[in-house]
Protein backbone atom coordinates (compact mmCIF):
# COMPACT_ATOMS: atom_id res chain seq x y z
CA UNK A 1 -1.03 33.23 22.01
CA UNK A 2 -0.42 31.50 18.98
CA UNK A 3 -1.80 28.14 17.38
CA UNK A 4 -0.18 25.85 14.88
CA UNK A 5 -0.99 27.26 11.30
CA UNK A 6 0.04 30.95 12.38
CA UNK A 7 -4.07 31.68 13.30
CA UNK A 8 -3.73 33.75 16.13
CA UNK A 9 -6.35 32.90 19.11
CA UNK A 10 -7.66 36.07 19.42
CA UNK A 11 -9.11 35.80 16.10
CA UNK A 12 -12.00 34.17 18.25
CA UNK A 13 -12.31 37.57 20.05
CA UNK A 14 -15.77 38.83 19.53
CA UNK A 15 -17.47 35.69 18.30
CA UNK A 16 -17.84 34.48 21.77
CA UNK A 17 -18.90 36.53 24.82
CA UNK A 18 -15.77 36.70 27.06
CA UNK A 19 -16.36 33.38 29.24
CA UNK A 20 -17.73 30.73 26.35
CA UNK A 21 -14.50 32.63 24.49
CA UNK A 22 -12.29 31.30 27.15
CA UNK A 23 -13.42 28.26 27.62
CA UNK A 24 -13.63 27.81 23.58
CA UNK A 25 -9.69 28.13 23.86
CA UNK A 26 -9.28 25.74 26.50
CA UNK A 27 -11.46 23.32 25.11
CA UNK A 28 -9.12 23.71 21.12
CA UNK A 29 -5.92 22.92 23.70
CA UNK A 30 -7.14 19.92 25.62
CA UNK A 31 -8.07 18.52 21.99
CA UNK A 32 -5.12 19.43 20.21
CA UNK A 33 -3.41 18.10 22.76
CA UNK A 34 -4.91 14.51 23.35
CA UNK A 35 -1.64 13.19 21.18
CA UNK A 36 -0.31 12.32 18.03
CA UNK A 37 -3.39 10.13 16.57
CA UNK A 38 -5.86 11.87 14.03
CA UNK A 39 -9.30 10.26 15.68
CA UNK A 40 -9.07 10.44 18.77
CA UNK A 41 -8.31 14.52 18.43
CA UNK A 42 -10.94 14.59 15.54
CA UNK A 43 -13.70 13.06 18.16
CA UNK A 44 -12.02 15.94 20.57
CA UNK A 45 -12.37 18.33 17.76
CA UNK A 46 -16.16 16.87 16.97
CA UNK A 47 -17.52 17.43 21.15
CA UNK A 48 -16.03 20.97 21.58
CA UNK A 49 -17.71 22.08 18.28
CA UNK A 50 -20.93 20.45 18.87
CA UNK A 51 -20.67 22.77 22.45
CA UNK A 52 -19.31 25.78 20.71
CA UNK A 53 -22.11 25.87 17.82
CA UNK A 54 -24.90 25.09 19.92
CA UNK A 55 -25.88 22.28 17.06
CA UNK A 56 -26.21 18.33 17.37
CA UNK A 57 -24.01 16.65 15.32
CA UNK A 58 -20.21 17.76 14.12
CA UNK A 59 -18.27 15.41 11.49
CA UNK A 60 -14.84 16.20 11.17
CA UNK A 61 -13.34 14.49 7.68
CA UNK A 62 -9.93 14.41 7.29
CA UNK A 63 -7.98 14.60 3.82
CA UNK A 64 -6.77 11.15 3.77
CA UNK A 65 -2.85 10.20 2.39
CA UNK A 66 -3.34 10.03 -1.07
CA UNK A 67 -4.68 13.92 -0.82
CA UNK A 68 -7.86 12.93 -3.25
CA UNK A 69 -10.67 12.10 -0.80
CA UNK A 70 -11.64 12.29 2.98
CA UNK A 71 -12.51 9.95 5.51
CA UNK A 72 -14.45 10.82 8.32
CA UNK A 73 -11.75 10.82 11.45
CA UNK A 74 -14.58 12.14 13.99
CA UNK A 75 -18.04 12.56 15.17
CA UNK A 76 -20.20 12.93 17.96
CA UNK A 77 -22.21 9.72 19.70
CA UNK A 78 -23.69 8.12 18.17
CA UNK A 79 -21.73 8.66 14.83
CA UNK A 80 -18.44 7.77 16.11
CA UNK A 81 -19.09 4.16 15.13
CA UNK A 82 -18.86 5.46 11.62
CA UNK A 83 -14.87 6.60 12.19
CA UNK A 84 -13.20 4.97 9.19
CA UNK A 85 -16.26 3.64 7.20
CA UNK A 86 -17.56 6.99 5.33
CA UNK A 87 -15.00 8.14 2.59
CA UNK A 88 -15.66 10.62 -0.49
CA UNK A 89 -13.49 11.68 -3.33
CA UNK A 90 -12.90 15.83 -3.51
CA UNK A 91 -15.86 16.76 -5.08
CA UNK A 92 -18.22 15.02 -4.13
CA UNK A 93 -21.04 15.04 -1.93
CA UNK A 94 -21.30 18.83 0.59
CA UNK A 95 -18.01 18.14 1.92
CA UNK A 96 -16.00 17.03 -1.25
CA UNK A 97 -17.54 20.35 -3.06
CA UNK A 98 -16.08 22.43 0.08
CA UNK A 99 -13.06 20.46 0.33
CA UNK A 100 -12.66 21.33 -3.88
CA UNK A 101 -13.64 25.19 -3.99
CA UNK A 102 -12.21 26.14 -0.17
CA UNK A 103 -15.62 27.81 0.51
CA UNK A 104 -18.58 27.39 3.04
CA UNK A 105 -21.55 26.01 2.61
CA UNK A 106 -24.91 26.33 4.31
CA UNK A 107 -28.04 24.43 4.07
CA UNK A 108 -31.17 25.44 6.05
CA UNK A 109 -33.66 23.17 4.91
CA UNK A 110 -34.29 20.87 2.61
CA UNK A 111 -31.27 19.02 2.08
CA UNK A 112 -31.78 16.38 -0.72
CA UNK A 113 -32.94 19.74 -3.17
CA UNK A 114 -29.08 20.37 -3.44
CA UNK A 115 -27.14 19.08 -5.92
CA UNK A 116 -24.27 18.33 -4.05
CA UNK A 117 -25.83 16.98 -1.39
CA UNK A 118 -24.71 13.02 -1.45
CA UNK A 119 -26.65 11.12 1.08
CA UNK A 120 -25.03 9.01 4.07
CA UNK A 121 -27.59 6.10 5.23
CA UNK A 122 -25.11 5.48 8.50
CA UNK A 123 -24.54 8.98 9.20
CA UNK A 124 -29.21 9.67 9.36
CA UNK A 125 -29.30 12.88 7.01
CA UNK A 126 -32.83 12.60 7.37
CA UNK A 127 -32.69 13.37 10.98
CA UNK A 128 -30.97 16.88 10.28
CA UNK A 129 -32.44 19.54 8.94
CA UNK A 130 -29.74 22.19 8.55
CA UNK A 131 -26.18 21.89 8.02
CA UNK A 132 -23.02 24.07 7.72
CA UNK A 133 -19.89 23.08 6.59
CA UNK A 134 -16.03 24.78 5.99
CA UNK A 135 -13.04 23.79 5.22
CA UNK A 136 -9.91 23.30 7.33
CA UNK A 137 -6.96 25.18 6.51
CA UNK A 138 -3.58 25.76 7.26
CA UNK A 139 -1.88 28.77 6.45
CA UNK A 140 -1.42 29.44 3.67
CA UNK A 141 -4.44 27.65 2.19
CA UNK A 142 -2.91 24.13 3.01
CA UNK A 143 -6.38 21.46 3.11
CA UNK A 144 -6.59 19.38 6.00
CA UNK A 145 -10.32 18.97 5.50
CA UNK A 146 -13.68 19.62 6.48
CA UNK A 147 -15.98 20.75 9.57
CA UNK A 148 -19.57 19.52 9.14
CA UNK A 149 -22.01 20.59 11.83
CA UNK A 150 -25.94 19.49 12.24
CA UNK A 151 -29.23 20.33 13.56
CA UNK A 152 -32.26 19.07 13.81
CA UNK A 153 -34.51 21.94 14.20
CA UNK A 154 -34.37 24.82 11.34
CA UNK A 155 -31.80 27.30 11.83
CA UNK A 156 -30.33 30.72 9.65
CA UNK A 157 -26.69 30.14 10.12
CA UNK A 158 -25.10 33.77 10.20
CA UNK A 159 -22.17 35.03 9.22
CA UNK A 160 -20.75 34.94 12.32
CA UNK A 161 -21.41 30.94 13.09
CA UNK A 162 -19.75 30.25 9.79
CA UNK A 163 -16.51 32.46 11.00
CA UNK A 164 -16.47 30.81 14.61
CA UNK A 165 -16.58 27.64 12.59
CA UNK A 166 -13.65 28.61 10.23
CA UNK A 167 -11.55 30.01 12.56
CA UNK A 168 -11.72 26.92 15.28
CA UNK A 169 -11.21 25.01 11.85
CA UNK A 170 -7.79 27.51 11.22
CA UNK A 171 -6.82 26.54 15.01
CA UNK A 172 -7.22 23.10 15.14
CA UNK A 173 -5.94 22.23 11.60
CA UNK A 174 -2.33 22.53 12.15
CA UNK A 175 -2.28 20.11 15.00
CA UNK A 176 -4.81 17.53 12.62
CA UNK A 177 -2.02 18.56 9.44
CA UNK A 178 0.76 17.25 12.40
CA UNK A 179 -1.20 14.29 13.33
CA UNK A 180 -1.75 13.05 9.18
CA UNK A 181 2.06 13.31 9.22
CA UNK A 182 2.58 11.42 11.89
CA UNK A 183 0.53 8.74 10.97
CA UNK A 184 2.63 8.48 7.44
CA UNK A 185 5.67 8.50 8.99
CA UNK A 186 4.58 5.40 10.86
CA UNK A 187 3.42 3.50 8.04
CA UNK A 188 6.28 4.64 5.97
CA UNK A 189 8.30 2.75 8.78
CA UNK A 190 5.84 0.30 8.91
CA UNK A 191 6.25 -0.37 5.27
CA UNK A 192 10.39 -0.02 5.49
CA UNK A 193 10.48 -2.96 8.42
CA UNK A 194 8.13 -5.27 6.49
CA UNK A 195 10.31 -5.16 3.24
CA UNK A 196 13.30 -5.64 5.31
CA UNK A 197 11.79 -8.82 6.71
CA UNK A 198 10.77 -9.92 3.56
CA UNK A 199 14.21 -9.06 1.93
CA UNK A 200 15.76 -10.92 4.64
CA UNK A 201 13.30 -14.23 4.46
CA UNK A 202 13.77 -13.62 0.29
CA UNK A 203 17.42 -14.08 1.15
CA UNK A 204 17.55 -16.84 3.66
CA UNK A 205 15.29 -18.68 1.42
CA UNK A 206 17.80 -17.88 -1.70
CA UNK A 207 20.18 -19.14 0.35
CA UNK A 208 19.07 -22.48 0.75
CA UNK A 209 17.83 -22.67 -3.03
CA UNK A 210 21.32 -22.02 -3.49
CA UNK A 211 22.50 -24.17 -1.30
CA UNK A 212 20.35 -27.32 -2.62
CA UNK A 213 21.15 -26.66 -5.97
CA UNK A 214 24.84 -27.08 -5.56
CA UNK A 215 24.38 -29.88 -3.15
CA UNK A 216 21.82 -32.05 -5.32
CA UNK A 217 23.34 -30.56 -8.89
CA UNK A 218 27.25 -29.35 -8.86
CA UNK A 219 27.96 -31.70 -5.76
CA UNK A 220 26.37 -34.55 -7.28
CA UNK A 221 28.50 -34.28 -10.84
CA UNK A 222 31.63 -33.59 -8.93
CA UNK A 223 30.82 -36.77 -7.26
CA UNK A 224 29.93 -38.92 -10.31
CA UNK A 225 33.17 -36.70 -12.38
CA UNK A 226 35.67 -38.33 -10.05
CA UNK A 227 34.36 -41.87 -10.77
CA UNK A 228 34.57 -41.30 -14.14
CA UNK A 229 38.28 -39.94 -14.13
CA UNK A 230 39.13 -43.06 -11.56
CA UNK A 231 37.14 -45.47 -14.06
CA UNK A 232 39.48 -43.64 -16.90
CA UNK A 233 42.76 -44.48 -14.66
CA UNK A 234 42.44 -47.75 -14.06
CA UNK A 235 41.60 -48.29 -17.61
CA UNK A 236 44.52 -46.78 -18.89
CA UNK A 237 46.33 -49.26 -16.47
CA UNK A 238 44.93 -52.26 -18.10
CA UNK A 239 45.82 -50.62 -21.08
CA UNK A 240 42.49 -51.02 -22.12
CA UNK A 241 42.18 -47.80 -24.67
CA UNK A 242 38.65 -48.20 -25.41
CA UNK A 243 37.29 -48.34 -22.04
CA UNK A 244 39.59 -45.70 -21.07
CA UNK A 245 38.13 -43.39 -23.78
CA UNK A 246 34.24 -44.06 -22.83
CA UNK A 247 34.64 -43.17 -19.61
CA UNK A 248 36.93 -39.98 -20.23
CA UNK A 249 34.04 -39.08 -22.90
CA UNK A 250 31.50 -39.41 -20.23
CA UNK A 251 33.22 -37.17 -17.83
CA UNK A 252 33.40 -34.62 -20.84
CA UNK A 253 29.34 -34.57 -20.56
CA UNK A 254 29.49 -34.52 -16.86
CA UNK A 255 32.36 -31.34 -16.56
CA UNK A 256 29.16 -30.01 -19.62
CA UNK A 257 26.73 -30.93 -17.46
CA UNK A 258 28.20 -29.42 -13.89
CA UNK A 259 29.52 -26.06 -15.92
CA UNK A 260 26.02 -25.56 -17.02
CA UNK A 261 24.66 -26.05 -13.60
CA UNK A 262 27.02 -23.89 -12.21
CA UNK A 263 26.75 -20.78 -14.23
CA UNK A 264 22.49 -21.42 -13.44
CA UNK A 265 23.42 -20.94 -9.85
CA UNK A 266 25.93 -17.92 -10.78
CA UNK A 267 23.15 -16.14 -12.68
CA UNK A 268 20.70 -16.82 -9.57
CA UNK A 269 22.88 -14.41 -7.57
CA UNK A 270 22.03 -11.66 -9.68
CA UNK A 271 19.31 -12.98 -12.69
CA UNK A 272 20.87 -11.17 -15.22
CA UNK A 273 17.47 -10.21 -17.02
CA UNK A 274 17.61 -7.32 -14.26
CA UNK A 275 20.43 -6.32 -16.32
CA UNK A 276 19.43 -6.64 -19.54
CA UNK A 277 15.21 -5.52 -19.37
CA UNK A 278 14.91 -3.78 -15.80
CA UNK A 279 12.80 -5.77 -13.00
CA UNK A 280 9.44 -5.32 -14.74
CA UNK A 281 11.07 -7.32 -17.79
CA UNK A 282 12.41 -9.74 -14.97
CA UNK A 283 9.05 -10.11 -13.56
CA UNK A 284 7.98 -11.15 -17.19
CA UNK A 285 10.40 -13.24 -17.79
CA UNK A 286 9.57 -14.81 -14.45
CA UNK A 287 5.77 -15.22 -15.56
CA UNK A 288 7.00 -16.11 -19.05
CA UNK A 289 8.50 -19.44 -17.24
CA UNK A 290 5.71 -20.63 -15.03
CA UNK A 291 3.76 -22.54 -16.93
CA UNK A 292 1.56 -24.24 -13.71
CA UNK A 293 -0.31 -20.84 -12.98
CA UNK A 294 -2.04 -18.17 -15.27
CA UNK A 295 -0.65 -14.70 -14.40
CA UNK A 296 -1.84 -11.87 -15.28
CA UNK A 297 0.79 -8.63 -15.25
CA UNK A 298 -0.25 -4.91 -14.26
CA UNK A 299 3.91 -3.70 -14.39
CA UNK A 300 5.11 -0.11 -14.52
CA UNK A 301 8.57 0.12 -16.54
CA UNK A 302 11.09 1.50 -13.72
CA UNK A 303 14.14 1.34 -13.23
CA UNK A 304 15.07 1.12 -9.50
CA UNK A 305 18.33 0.56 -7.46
CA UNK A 306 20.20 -2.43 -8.06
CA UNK A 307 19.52 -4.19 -4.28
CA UNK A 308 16.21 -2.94 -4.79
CA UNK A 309 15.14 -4.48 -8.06
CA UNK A 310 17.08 -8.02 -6.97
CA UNK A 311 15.00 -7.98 -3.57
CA UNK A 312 11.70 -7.08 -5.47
CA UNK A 313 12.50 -9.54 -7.82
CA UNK A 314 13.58 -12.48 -4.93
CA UNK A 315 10.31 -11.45 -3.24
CA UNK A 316 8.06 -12.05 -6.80
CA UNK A 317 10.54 -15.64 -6.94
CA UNK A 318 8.87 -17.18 -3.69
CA UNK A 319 5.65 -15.37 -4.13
CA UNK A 320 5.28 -17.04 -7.31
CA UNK A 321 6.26 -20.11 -6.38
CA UNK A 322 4.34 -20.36 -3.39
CA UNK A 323 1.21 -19.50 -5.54
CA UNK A 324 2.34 -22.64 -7.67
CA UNK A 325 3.09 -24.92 -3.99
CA UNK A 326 0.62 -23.76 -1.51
CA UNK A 327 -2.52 -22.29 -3.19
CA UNK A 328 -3.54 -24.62 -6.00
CA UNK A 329 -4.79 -21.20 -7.83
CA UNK A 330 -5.28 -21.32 -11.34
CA UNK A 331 -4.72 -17.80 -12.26
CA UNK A 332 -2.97 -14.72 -10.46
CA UNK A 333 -2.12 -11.14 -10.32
CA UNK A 334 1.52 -9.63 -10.07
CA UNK A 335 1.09 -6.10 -9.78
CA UNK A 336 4.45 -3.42 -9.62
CA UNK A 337 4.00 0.16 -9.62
CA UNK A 338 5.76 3.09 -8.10
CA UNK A 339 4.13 5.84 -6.51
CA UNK A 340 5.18 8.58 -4.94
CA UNK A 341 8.76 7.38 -4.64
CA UNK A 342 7.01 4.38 -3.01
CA UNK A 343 7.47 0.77 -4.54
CA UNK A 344 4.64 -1.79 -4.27
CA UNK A 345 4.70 -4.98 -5.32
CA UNK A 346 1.73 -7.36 -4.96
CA UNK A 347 0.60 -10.75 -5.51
CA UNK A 348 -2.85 -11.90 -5.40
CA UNK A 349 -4.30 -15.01 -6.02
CA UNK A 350 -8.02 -15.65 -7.27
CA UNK A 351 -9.47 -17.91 -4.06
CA UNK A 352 -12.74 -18.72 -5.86
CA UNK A 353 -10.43 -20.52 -8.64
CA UNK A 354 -8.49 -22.49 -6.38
CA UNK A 355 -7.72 -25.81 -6.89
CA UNK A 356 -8.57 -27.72 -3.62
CA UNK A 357 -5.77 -29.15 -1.59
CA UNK A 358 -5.76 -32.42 0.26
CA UNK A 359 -7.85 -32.07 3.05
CA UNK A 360 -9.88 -29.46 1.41
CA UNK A 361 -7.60 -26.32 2.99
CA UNK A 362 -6.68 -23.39 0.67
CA UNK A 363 -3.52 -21.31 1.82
CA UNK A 364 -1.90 -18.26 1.50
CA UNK A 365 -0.25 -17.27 -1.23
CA UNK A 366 3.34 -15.87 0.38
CA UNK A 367 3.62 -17.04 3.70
CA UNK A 368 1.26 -20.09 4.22
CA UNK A 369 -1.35 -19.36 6.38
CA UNK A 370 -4.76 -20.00 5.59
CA UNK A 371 -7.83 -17.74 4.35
CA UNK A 372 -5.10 -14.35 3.31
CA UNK A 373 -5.68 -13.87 -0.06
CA UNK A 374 -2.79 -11.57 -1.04
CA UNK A 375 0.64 -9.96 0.26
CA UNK A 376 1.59 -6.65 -0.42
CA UNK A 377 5.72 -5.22 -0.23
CA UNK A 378 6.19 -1.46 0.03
CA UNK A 379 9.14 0.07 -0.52
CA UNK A 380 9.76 4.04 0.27
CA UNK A 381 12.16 6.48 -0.07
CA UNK A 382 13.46 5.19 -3.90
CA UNK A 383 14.73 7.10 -6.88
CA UNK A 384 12.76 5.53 -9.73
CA UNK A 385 12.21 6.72 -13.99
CA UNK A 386 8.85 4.97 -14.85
CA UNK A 387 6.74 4.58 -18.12
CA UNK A 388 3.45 2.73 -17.65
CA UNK A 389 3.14 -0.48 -19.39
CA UNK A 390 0.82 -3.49 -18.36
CA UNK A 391 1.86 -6.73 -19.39
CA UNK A 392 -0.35 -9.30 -19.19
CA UNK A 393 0.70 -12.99 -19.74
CA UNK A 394 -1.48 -15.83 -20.34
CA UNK A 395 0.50 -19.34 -20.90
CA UNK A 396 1.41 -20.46 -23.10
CA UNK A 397 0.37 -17.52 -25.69
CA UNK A 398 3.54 -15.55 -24.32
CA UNK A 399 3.71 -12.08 -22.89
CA UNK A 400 1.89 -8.70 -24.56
CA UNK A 401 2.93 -5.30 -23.95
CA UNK A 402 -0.06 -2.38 -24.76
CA UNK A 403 1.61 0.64 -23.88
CA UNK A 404 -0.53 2.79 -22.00
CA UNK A 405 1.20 5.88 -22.23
């Protein structure tokens, strides 16, 4: 019998007498088995240990997505309430230091002596006198993260407690490793169907900017054009030359006027400062020309796909705006940056700077509803070349670029 990771499960042979052995196994199946979600087969993971070890507290941390800290995914009563709340960067505290050097660690008294000992008010490290903790690994050496297991009374942890702990570790990790990936595929998808809505509301809303524009402007100077030209006709009927020539020279600033307009709405199909400076230029540009709020600019320099950069860039349009209509901020925050092949764009206004509306009710930024203080687009799966810049613009004393590197 073989486990995900390639640990094979009679690597627990001889750590267990023959019946705790067996029903060691079963217990690492029902838990790897309770389904795709990391907690609930942490808390699994957290209960058989406990049993296993014969201790009183197991905390199972989990290498969270961005691979630079944990967060604990499971623990026994009455520490599960803590699921989601305790987080540490690699390296720090006992199970960052394990979690950095892929080594055990035991503690068998005296706790706060340690130097790497960080303190947890929620999780009672006063209660426990000795601890163990190991990493999680997959083969080969892949970190999923850590096993932490408590007691209260004094105890030697031997060498073989700290190998049944690494090798249930080695058998449960692959199905925890499965589990983290399945929970970033679904916010990848999560991420892809929100920036499809948001492209599609960007472009329905384009739409009808569009749509006004040549109604109230083009439409309009068509209109008044025509008047002109028949104002011109009948003047040149009544041979009345000077008449006839005013009115014709009006129309001149009227086909001005309308040819103007329309090349406006031409460029608003595709703002041709994509073009020329990339999105992160259009998005200065964009702050560059809104004068009613102060935004600040934290922009990498990237160059993405054409439908990409125009959606982003649509998206940063109504954001902006709506800032301008709906949240009577003073100041906000436009923040692009590409991770990971992953696109974010964000826009955040300040509440505690708002200007009150009528009625006294502050709303949302980006889609109107009251008390949400930001919106945030992701993007995934992109081919991007980035340079880090931040711009920062403060009207009306233009845009600066510090390069950063």
């Amino acid at each position: 019998m073989s486990e995900p990771g390639g640990v094979s499960a009679h690597a627990v042979h001889g750590l267990l007498d023959a019946d705790r052995e067996v029903a060691l196994l079963l217990d690492i199946i029902a838990a790897t088995s309770t389904g795709p979600g990391v907690e609930p087969m942490a808390a699994a993971v957290a209960r058989l240990i406990t049993a296993a070890t014969a201790s009183d507290v197991c905390f199972v941390h989990v290498l969270d997505d961005t691979d630079q800290s944990l967060t604990l995914a499971g623990a026994t009563p009455p520490f599960d309430e803590q699921v989601g709340r305790i987080r540490m960067p690699l390296g720090s505290g006992v199970s960052g230091w394990v979690a950095s050097h892929r080594e055990p660690v035991v503690i068998v008294a005296d706790k706060e002596a340690d130097p790497r000992y960080v303190p947890f008010a929620a999780l009672r490290g006063n209660d426990f006198t000795s601890m163990a903790s190991v990493p999680m690994e997959t083969e080969p050496g892949g970190l999923v993260g850590v096993l932490n297991v408590h007691t209260i009374d004094r105890r030697e942890f031997t060498a073989r407690d700290i190998q049944l702990l690494l090798v249930i570790g080695r058998l449960i990790a692959g199905a925890l490793h499965q589990a983290r990936l399945h929970r970033q595929l679904l916010n990848r998808e999560r991420a892809h169907e929100n920036f499809a809505e948001q492209v599609i509301a960007a472009q329905e809303s384009e739409r009808r900017r569009l749509a006004g524009d040549i109604h109230d402007g083009i439409s309009q100077r068509l209109v008044g054009l025509t008047y002109r030209l028949d104002a011109a006709a009948r003047a040149v009927d009544d041979a009345d030359t000077g008449a006839a020539a005013e009115q014709l020279e009006k129309a001149r600033d009227l086909v001005d006027l309308t040819l103007a307009e329309a090349r406006s709405a031409i460029s608003g199909l595709r703002p041709p400062v994509l073009d020329d400076l990339g999105l992160a230029g259009g998005l200065a540009s964009l702050a560059a020309s809104t004068a009613e709020v102060d935004l600040e600019l934290h922009l990498e320099e990237c160059r993405l796909p054409e439908h990409i950069e125009v959606a982003l860039y649509r998206i940063a349009q109504e954001g902006v705006q709506n800032v301008v209509k709906h949240s009577r901020a003073l100041t906000a925050t436009v923040t692009f940056e590409v991770r990971e092949r992953v696109a974010r764009l964000e826009i955040r206004h300040r509440p505690q700077q708002h200007r009150a509306e009528p009625g006294g009710r502050l709303r949302d930024a980006v889609d109107g509803r009251a008390g949400r203080p930001r919106r945030r687009h992701a993007v995934g799966g992109i081919g991007a070349r980035c340079g880090d810049h931040d711009h920062r613009h403060r009207p009306p004393r233009g845009v600066t670029v510090p390069h950063r590197g």
